[in-house]
N, C-alpha and C. Protein backbone atom coordinates (compact mmCIF):
# COMPACT_ATOMS: atom_id res chain seq x y z
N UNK A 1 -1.10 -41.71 22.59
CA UNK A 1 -2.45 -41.71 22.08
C UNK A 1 -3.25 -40.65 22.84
N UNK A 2 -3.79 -40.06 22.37
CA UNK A 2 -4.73 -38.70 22.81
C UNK A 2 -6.15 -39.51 23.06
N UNK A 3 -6.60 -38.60 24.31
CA UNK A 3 -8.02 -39.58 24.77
C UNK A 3 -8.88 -38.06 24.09
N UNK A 4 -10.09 -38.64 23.67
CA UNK A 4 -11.27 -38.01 22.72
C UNK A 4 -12.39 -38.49 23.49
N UNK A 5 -13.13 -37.19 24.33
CA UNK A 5 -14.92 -37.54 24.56
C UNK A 5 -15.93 -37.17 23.76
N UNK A 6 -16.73 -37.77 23.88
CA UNK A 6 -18.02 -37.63 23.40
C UNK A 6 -19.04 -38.05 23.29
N UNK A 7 -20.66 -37.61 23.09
CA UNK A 7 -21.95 -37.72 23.64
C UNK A 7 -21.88 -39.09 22.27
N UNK A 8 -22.63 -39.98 22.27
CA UNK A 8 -23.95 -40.55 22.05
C UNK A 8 -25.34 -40.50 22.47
N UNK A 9 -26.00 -41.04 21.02
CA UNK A 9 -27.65 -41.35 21.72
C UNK A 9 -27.34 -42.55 22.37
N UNK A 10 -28.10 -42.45 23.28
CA UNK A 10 -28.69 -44.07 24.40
C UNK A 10 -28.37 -45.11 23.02
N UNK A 11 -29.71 -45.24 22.14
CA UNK A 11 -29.95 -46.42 21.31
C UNK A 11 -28.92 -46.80 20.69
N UNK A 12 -27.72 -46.02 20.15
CA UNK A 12 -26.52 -46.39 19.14
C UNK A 12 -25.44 -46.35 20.41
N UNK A 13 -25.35 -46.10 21.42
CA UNK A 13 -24.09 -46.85 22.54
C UNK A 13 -24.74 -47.79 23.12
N UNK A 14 -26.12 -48.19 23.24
CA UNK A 14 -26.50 -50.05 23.35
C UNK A 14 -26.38 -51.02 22.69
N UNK A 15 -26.42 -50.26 21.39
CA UNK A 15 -25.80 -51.30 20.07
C UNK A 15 -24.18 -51.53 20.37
N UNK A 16 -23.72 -50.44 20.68
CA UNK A 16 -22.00 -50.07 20.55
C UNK A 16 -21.81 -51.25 21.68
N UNK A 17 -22.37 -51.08 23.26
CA UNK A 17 -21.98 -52.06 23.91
C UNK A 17 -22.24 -53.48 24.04
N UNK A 18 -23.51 -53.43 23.25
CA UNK A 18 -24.07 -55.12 22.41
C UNK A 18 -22.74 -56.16 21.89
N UNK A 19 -22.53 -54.92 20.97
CA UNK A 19 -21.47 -55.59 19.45
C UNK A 19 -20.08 -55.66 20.18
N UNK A 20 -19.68 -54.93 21.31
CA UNK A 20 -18.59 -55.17 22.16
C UNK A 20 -18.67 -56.56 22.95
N UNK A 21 -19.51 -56.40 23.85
CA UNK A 21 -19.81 -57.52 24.72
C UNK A 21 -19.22 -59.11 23.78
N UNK A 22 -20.41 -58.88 22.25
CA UNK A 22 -20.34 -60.26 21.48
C UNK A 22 -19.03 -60.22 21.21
N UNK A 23 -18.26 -59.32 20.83
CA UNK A 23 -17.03 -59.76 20.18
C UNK A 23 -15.98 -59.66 20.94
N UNK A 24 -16.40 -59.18 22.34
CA UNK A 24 -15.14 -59.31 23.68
C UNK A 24 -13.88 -58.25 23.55
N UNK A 25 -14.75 -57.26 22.92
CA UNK A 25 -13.40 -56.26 22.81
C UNK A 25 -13.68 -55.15 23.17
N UNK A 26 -12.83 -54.26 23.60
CA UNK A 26 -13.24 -52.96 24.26
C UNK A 26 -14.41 -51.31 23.08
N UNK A 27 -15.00 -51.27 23.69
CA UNK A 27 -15.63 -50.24 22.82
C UNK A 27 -14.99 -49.08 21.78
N UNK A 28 -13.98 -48.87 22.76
CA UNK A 28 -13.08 -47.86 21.88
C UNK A 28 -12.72 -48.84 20.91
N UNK A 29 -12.10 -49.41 20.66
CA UNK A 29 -11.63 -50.56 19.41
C UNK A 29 -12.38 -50.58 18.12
N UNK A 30 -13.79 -50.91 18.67
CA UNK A 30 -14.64 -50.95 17.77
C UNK A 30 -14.98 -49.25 16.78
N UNK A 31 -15.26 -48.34 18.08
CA UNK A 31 -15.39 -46.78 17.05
C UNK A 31 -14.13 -46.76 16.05
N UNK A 32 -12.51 -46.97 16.97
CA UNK A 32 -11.92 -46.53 16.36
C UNK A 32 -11.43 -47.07 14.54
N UNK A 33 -12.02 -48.43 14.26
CA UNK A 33 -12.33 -49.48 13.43
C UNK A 33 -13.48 -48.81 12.45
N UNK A 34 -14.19 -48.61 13.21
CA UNK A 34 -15.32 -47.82 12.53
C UNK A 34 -15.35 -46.41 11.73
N UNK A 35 -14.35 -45.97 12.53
CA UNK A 35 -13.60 -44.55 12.10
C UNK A 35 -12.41 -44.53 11.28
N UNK A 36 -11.84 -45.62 11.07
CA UNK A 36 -11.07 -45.53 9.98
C UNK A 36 -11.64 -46.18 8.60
N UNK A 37 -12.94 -47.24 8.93
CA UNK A 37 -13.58 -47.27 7.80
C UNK A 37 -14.05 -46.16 6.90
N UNK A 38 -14.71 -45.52 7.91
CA UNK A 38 -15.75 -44.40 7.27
C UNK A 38 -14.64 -43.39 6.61
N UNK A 39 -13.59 -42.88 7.51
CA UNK A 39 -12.84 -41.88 6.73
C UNK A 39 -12.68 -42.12 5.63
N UNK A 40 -12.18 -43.80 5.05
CA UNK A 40 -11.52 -44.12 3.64
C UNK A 40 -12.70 -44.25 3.09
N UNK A 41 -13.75 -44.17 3.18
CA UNK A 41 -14.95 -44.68 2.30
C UNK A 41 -14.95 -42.80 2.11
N UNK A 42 -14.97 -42.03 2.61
CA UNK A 42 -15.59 -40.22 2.43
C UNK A 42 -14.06 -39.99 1.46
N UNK A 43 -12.50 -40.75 1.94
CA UNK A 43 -11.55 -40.13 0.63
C UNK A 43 -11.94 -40.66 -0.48
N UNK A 44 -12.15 -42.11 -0.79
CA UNK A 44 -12.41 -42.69 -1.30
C UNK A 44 -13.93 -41.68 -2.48
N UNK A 45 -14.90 -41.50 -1.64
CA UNK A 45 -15.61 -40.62 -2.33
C UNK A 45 -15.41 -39.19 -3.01
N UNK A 46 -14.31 -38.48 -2.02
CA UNK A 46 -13.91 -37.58 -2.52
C UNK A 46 -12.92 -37.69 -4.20
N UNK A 47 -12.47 -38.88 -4.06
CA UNK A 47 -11.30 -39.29 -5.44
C UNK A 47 -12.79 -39.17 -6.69
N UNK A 48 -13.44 -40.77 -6.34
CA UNK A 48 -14.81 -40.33 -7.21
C UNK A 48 -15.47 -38.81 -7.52
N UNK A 49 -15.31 -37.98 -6.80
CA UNK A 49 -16.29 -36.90 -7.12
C UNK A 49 -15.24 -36.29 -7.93
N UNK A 50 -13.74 -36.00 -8.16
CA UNK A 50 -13.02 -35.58 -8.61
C UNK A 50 -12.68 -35.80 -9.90
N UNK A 51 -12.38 -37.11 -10.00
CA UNK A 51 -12.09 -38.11 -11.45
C UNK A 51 -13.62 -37.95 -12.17
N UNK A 52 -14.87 -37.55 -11.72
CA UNK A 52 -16.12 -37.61 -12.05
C UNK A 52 -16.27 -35.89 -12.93
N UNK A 53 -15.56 -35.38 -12.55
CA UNK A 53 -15.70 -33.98 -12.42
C UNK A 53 -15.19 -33.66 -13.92
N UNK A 54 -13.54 -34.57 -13.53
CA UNK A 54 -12.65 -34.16 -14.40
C UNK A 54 -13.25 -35.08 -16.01
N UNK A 55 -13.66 -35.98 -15.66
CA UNK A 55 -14.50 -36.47 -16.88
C UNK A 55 -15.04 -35.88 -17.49
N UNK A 56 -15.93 -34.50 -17.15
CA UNK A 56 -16.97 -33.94 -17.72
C UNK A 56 -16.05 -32.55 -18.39
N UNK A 57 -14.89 -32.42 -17.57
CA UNK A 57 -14.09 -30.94 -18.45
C UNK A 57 -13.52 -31.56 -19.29
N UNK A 58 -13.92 -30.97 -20.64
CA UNK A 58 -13.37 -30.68 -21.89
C UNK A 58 -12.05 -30.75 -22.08
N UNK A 59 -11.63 -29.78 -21.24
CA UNK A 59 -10.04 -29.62 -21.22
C UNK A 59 -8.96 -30.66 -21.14
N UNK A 60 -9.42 -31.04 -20.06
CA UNK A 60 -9.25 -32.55 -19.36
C UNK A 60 -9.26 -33.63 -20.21
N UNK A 61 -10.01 -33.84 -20.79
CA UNK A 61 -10.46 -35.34 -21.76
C UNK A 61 -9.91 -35.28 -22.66
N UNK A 62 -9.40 -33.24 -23.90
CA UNK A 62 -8.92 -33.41 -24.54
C UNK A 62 -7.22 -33.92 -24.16
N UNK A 63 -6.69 -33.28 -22.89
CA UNK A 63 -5.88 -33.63 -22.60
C UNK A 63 -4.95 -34.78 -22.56
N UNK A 64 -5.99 -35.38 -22.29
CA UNK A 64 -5.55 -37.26 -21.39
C UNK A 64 -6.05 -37.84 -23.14
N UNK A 65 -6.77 -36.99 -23.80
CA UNK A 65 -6.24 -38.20 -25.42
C UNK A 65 -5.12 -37.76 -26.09
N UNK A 66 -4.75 -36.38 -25.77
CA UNK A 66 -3.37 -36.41 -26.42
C UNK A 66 -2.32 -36.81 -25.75
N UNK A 67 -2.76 -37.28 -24.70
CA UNK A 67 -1.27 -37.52 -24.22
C UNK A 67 -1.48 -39.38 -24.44
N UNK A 68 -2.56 -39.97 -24.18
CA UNK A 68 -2.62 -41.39 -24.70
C UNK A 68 -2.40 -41.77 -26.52
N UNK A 69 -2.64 -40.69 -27.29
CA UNK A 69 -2.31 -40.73 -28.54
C UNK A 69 -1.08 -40.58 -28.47
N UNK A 70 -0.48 -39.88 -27.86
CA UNK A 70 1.30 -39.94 -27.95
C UNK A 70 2.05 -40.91 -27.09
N UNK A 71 1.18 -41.73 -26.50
CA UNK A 71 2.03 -42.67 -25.62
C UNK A 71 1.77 -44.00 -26.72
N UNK A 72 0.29 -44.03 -27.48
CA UNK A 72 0.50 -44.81 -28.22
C UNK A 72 1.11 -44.95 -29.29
N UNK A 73 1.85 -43.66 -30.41
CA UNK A 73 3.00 -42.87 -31.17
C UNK A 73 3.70 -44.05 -30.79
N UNK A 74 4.20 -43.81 -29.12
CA UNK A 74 5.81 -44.09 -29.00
C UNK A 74 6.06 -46.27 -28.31
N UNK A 75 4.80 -46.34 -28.75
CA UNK A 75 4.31 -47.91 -28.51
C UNK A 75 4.51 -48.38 -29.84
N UNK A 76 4.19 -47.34 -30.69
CA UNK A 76 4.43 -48.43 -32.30
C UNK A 76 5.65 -48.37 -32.56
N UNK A 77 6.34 -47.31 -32.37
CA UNK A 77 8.00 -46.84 -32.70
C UNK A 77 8.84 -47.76 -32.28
């Protein structure tokens, strides 16, 4: 495991050592918890902005109905 420094403000590492203290676990634990939330919530957004995107191209939409019109073809067959 690779050790990582870095600054905080005062007010958000009093919270950080608040929410440690209550839950009896080491601080790093908690960022690193925190940091794998946030990453999947920003991929997670990135998928949305993509599938959002691809909604709006033409190309795209005609695409994905011909290929669901031919998947439904081979559903009645």
């Amino acid at each position: 495991m690779a050790t990582f420094t870095s600054s905080l403000p005062d007010s958000l590492l009093g919270k950080l050592h608040d929410m440690a203290t209550k839950l009896h676990v080491p601080k790093n634990k908690i960022i690193e918890k925190a940091l794998e939330i946030y990453l999947d919530q920003m991929t997670r957004a990135e998928y949305i902005k993509s599938y959002k995107q691809a909604g709006e191209d033409l190309d795209i939409v005609t695409m994905a109905e011909e290929g669901m019109e031919d998947y439904l073809n081979q559903l009645n067959r």
